[in-house]
Protein backbone atom coordinates (compact mmCIF):
# COMPACT_ATOMS: atom_id res chain seq x y z
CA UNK A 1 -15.78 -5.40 -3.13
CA UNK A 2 -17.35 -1.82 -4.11
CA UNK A 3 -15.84 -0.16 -0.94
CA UNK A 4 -12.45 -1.63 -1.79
CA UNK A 5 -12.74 -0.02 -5.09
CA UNK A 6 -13.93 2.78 -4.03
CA UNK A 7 -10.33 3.42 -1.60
CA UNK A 8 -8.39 2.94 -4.98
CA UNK A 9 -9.93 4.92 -7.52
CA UNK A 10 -10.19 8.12 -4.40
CA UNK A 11 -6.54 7.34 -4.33
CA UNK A 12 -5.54 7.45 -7.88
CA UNK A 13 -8.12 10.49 -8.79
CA UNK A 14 -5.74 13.01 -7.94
CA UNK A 15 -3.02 11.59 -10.92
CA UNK A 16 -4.87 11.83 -13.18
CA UNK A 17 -7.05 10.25 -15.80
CA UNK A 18 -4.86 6.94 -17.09
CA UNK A 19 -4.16 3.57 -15.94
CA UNK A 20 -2.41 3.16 -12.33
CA UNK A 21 -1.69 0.11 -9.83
CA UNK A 22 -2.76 0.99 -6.66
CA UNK A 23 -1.59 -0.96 -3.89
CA UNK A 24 -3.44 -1.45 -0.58
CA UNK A 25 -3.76 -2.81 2.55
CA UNK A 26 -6.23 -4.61 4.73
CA UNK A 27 -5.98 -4.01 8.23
CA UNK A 28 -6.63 -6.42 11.01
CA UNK A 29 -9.07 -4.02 11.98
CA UNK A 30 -10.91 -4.70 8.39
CA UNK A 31 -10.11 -1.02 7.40
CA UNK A 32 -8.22 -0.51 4.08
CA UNK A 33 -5.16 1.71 3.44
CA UNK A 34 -3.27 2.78 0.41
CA UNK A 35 0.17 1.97 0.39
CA UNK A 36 1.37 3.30 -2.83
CA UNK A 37 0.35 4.87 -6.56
CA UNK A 38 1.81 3.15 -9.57
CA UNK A 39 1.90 5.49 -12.61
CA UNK A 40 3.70 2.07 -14.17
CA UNK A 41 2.02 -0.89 -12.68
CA UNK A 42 3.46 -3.98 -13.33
CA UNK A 43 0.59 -6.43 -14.90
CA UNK A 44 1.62 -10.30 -14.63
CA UNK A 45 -1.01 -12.34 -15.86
CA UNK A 46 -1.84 -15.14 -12.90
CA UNK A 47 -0.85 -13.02 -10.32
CA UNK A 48 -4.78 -11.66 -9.53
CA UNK A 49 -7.23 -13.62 -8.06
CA UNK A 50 -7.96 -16.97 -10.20
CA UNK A 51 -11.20 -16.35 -9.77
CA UNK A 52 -11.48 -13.09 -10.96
CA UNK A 53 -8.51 -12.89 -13.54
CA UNK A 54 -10.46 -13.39 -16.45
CA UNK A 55 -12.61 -10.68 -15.92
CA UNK A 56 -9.55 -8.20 -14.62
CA UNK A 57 -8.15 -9.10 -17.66
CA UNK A 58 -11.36 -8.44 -19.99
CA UNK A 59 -11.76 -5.17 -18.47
CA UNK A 60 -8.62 -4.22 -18.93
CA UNK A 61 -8.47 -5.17 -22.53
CA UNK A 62 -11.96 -2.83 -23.31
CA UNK A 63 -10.14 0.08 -21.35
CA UNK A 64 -7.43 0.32 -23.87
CA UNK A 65 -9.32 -0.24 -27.03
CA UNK A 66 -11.61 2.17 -25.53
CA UNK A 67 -8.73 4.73 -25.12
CA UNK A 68 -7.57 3.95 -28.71
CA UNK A 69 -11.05 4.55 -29.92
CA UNK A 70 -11.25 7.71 -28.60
């Protein structure tokens, strides 16, 4: 969801411009908190949501060719 993105890239802005894990929380209250910036996230294929792993994993791919690229 946008405003779930929206939490993690506000909380890894201030590192930097790279790749971070960013690990949050949902509340039972719905609201979302950050637990934690990873400057080395661990990446485990499977572990995402099967539903959206593909496209995590696409994504992810174009950001470091784009990087390469540059």
């Amino acid at each position: 969801p946008r405003d779930i993105i929206d939490v993690a890239v506000r909380a890894a802005k201030p590192v930097g411009d790279g790749f971070y894990g960013v690990d949050l929380k949902q509340m039972p209250d719905g609201s979302v908190v950050v637990m934690e910036v990873n400057d080395n996230p661990n990446l485990e294929h499977g572990v995402e949501d099967a539903v959206a792993k593909d496209e995590v994993w696409a994504k992810l791919l174009k950001w470091f060719i784009d990087r390469f690229e540059q």
